[in-house]
N, C-alpha and C. Protein backbone atom coordinates (compact mmCIF):
# COMPACT_ATOMS: atom_id res chain seq x y z
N UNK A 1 -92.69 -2.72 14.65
CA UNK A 1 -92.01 -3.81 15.35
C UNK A 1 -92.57 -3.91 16.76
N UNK A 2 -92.82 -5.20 16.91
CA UNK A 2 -93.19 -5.10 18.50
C UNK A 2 -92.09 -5.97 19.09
N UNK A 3 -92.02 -5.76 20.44
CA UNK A 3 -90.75 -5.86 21.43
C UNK A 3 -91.49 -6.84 22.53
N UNK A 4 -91.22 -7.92 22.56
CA UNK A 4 -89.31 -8.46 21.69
C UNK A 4 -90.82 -9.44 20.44
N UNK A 5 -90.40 -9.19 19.38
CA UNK A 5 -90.37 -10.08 18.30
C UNK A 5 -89.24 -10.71 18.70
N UNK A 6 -89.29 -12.19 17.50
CA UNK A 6 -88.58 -13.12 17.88
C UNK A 6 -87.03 -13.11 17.45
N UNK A 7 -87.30 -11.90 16.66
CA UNK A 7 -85.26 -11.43 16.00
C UNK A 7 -85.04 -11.33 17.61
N UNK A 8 -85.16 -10.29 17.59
CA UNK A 8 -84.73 -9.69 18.96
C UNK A 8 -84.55 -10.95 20.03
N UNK A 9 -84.97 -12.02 20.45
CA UNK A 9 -84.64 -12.83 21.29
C UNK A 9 -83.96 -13.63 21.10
N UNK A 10 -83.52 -13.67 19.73
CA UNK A 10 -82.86 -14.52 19.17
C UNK A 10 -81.79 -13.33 19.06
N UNK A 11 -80.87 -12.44 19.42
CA UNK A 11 -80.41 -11.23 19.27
C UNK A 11 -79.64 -11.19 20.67
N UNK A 12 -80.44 -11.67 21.73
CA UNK A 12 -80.31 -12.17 22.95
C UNK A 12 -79.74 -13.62 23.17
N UNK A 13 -80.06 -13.99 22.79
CA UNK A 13 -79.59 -15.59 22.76
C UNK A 13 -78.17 -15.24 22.22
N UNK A 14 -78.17 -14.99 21.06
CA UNK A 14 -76.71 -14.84 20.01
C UNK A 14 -75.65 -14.27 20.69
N UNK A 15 -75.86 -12.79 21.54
CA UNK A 15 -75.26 -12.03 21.86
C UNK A 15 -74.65 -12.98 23.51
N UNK A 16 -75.15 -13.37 24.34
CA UNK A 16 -74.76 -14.12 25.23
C UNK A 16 -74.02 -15.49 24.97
N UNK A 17 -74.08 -15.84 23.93
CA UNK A 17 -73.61 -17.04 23.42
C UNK A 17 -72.11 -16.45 23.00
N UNK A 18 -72.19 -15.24 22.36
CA UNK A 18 -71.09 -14.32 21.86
C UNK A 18 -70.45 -13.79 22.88
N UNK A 19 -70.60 -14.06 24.39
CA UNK A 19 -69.84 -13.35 25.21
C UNK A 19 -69.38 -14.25 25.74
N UNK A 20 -70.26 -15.42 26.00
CA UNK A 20 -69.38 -16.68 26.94
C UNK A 20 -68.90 -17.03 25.93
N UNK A 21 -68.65 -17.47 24.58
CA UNK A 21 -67.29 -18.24 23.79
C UNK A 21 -65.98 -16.86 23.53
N UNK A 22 -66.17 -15.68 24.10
CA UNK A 22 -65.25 -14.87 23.65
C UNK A 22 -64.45 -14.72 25.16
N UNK A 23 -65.62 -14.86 26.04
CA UNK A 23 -64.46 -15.28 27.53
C UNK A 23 -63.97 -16.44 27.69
N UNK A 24 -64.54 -17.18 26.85
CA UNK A 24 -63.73 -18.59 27.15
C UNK A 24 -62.56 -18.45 26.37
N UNK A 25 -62.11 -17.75 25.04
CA UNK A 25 -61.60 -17.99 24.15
C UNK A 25 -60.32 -16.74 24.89
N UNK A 26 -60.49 -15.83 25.72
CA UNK A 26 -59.73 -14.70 26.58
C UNK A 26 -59.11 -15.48 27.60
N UNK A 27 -59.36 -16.24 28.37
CA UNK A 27 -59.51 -17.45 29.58
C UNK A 27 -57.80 -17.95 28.47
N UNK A 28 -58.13 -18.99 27.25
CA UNK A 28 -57.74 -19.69 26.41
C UNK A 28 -56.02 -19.06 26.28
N UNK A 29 -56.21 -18.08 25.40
CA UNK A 29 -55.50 -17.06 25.15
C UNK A 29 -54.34 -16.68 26.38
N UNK A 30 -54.95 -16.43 27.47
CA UNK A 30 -54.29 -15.69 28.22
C UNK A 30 -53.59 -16.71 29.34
N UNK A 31 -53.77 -18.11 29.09
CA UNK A 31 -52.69 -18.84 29.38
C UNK A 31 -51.28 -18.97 28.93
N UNK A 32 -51.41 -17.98 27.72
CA UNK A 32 -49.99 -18.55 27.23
C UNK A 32 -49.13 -16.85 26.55
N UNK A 33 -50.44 -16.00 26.48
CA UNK A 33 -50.65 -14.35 26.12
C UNK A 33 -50.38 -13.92 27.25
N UNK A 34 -50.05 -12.25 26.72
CA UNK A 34 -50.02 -11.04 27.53
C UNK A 34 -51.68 -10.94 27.61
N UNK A 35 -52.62 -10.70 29.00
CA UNK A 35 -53.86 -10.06 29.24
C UNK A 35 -53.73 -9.27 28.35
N UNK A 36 -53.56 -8.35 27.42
CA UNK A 36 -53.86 -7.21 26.81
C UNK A 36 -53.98 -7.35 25.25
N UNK A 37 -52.81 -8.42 25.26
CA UNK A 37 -53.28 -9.35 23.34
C UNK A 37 -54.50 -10.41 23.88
N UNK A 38 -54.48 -10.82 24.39
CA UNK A 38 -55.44 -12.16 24.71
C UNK A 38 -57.25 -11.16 25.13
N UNK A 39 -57.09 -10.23 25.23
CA UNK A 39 -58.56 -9.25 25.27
C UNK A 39 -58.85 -8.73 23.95
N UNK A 40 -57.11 -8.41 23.00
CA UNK A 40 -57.80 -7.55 22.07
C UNK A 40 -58.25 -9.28 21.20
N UNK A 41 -57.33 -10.05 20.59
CA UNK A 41 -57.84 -11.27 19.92
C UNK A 41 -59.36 -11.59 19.98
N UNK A 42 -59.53 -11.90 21.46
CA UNK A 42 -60.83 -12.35 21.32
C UNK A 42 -62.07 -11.44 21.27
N UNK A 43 -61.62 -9.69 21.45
CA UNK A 43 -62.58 -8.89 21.36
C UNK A 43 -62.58 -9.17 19.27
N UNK A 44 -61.49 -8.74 18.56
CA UNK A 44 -61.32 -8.62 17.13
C UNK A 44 -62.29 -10.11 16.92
N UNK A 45 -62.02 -12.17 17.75
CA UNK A 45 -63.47 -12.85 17.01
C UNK A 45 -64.35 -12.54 17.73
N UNK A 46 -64.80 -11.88 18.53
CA UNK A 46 -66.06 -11.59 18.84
C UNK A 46 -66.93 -10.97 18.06
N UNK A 47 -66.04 -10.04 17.57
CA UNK A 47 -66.73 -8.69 16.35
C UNK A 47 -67.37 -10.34 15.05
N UNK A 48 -66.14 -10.93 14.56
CA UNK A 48 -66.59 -11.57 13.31
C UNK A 48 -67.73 -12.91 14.04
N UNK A 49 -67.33 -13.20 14.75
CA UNK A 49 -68.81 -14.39 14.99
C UNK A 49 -69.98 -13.82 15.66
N UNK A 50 -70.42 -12.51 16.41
CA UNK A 50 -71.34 -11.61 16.10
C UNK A 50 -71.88 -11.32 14.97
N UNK A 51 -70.90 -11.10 13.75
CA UNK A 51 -71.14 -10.94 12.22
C UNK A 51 -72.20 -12.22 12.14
N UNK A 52 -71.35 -13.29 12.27
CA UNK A 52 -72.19 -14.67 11.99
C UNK A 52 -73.11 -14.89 12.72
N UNK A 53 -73.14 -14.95 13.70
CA UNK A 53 -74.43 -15.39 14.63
C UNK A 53 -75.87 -14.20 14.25
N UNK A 54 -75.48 -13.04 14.09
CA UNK A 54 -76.46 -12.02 13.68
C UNK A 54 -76.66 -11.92 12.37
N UNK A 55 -76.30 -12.44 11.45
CA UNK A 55 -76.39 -12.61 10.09
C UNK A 55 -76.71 -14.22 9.66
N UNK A 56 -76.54 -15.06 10.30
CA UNK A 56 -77.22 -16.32 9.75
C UNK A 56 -78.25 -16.69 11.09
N UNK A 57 -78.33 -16.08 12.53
CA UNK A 57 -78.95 -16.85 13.31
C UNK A 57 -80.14 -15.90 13.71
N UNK A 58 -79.66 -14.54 13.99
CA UNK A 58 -80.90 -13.76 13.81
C UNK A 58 -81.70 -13.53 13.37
N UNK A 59 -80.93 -12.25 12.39
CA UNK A 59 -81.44 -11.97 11.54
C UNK A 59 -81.91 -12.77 9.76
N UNK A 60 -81.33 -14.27 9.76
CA UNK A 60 -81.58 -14.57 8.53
C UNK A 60 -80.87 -14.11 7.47
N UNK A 61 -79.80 -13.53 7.32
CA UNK A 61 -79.16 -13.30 5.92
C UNK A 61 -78.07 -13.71 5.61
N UNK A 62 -78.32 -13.61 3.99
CA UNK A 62 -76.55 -14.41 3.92
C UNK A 62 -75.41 -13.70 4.51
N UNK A 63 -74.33 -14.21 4.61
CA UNK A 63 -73.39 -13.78 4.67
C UNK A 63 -72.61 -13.03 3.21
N UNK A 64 -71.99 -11.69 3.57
CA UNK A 64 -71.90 -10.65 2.62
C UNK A 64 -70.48 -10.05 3.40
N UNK A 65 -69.41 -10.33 2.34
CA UNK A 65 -67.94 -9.23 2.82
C UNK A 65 -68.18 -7.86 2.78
N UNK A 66 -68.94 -7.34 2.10
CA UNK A 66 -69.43 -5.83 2.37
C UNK A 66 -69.82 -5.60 3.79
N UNK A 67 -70.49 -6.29 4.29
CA UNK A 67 -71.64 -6.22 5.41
C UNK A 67 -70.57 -6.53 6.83
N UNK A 68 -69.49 -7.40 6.27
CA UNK A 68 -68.18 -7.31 7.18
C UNK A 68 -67.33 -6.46 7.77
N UNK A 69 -67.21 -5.72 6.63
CA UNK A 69 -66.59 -4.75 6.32
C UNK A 69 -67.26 -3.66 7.10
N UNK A 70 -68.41 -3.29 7.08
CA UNK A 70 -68.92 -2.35 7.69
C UNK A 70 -69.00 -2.59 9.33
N UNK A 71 -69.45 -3.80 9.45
CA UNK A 71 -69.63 -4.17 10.36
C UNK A 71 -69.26 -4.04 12.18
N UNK A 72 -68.07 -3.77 12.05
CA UNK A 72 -67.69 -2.90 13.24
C UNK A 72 -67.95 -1.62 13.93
N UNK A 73 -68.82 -1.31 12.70
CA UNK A 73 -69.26 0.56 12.97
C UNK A 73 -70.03 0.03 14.38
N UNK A 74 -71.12 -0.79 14.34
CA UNK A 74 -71.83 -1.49 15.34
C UNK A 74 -71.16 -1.52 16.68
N UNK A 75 -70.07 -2.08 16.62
CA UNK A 75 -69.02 -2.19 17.67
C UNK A 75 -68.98 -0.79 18.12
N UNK A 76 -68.24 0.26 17.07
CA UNK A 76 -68.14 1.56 17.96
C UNK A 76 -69.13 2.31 18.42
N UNK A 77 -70.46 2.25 17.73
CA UNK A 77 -71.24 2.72 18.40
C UNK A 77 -71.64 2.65 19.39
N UNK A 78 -71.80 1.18 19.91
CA UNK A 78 -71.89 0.53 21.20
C UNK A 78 -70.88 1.23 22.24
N UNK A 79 -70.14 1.21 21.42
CA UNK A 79 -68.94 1.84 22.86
C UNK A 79 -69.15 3.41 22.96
N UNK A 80 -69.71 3.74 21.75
CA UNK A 80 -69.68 5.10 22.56
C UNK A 80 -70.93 5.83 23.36
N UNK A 81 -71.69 4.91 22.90
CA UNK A 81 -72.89 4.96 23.78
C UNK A 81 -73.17 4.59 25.35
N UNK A 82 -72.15 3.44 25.29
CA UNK A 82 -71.89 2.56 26.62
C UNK A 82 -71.31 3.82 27.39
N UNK A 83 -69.88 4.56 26.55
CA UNK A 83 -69.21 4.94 27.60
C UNK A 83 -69.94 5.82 27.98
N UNK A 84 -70.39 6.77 27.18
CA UNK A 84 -71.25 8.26 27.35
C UNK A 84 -72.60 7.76 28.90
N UNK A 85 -73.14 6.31 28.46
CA UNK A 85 -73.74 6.35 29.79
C UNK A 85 -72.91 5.84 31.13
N UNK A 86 -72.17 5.14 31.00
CA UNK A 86 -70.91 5.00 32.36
C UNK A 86 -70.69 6.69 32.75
N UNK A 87 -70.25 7.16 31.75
CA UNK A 87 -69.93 8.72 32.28
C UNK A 87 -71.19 9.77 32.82
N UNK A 88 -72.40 9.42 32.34
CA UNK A 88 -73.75 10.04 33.08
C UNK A 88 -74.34 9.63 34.23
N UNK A 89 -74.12 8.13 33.91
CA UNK A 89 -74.33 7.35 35.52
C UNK A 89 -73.24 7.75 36.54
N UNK A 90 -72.52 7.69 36.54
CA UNK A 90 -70.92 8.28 37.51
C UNK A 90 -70.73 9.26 37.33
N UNK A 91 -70.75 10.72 36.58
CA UNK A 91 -70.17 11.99 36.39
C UNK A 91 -71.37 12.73 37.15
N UNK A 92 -72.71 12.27 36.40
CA UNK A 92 -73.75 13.45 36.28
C UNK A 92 -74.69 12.84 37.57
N UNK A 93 -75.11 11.36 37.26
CA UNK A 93 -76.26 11.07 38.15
C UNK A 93 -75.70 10.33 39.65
N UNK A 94 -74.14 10.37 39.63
CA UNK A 94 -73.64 10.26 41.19
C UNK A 94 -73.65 9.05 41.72
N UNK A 95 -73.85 7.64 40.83
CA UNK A 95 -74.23 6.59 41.06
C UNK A 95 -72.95 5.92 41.57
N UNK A 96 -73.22 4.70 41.82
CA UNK A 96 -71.76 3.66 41.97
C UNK A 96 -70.95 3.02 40.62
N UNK A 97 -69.43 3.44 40.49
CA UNK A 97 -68.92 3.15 39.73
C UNK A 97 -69.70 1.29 38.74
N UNK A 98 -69.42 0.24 39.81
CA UNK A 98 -69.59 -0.98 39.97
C UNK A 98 -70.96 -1.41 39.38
N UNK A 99 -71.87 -0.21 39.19
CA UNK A 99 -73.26 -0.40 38.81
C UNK A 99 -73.57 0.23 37.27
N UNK A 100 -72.49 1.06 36.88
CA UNK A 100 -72.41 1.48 35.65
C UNK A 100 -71.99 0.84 34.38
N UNK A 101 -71.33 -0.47 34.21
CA UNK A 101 -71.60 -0.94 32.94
C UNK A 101 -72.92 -1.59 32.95
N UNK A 102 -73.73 -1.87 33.56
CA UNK A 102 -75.01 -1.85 33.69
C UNK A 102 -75.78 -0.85 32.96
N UNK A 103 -75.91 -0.16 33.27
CA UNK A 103 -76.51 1.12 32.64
C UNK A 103 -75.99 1.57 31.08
N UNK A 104 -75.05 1.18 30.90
CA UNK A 104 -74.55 1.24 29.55
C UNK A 104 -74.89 0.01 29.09
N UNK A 105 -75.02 -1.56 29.47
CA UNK A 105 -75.78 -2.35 28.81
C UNK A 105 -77.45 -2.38 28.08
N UNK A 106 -77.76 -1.51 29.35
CA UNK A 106 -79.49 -1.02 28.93
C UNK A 106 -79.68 -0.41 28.10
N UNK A 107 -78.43 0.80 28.06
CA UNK A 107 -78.73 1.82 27.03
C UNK A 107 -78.24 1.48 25.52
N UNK A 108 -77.44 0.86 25.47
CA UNK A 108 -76.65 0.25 24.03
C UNK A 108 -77.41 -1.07 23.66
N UNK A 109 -78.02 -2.20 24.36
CA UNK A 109 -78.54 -2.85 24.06
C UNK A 109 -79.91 -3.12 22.73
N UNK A 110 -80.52 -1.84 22.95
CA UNK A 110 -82.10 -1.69 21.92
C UNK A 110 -80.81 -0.83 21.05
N UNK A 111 -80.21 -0.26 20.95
CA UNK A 111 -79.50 1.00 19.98
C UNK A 111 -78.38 0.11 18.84
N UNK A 112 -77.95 -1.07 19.74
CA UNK A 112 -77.02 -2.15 18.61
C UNK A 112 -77.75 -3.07 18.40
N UNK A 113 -79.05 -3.60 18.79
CA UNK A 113 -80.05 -4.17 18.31
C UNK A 113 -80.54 -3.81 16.72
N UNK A 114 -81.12 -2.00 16.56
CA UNK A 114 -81.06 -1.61 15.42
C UNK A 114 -80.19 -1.25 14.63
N UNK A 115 -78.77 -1.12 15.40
CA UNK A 115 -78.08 -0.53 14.26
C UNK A 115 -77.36 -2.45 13.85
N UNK A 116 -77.15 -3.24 14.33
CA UNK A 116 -77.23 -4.27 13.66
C UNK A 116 -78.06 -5.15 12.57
N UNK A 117 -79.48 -4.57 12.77
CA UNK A 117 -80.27 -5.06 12.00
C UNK A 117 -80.23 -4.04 10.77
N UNK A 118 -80.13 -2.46 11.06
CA UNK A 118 -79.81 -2.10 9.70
C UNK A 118 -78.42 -2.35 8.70
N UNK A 119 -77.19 -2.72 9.43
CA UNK A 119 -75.90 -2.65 8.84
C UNK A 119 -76.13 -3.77 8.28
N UNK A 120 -77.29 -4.96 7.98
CA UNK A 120 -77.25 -6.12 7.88
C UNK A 120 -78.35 -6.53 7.13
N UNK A 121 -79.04 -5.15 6.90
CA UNK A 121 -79.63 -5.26 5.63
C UNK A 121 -81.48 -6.09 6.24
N UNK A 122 -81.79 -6.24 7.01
CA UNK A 122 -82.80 -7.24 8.00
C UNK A 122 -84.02 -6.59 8.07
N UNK A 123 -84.71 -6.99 7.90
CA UNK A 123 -86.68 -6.78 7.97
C UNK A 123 -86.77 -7.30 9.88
N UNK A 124 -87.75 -6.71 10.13
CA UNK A 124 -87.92 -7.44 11.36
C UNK A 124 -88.95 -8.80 10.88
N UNK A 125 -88.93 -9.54 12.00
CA UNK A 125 -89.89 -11.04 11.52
C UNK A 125 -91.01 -10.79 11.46
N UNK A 126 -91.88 -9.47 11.31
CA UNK A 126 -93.41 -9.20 11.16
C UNK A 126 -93.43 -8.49 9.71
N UNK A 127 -92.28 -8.09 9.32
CA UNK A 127 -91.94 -7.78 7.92
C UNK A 127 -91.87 -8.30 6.43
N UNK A 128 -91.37 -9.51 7.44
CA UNK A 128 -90.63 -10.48 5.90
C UNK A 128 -91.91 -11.22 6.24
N UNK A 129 -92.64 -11.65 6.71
CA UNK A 129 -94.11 -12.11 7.23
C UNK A 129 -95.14 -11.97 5.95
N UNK A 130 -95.20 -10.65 5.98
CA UNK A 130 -95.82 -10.31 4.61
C UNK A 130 -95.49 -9.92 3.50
N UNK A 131 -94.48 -10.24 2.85
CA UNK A 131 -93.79 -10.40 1.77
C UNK A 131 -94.58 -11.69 0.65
């Protein structure tokens, strides 16, 4: 795979598209919600139109309730990767709180890149190329 093939930017695209309709949809929510239901709601469609956007816009595949189903593992991994680097950037390497989900974006970013493309069954686009 070379970096960025065009999954991957399209992975980028999806994923930003997936954050501004899930703050808009938190924004939405929390006019009329408790902040704390109105975060988890739109975190729970974020997870399923991630499903979609990375399964019909990325990566190319159908949509599969198995692949749903699994699908959140993605989610936790992310978080525990995120947090583990928030906690190395701030515990270990002494940095500024304010600068550390940063550093957990860098680091989870290439790591839910692949583990999305494997939970989802996906060739990279130099793969299915030569098929």
């Amino acid at each position: 795979m070379r970096w960025p093939d065009a999954a991957a930017l399209r992975f980028l695209l999806g994923g930003a598209a997936n954050t501004a309709l899930g703050y808009v949809l938190y924004l939405l929510l929390n006019l009329f919600l408790d902040y704390r239901w109105a975060y988890s709601i739109s975190f729970a469609a974020g997870i399923v139109l991630s499903f979609v956007i990375n399964s019909v816009f990325v990566f190319r595949q159908p949509l599969r309730w198995r692949r749903l189903v699994v699908y959140p593992v993605v989610y936790a991994i992310q978080y525990c990767v995120g947090l583990a680097a928030i906690w190395l950037f701030v515990a270990v390497l002494r940095q500024p709180e304010h600068w550390a989900p940063l550093a957990a974006i860098a680091l989870s970013l290439p790591i839910t890149y692949i583990a999305t493309r494997f939970v989802l069954g996906a060739k990279t686009d130099a793969a299915s190329n030569h098929r």
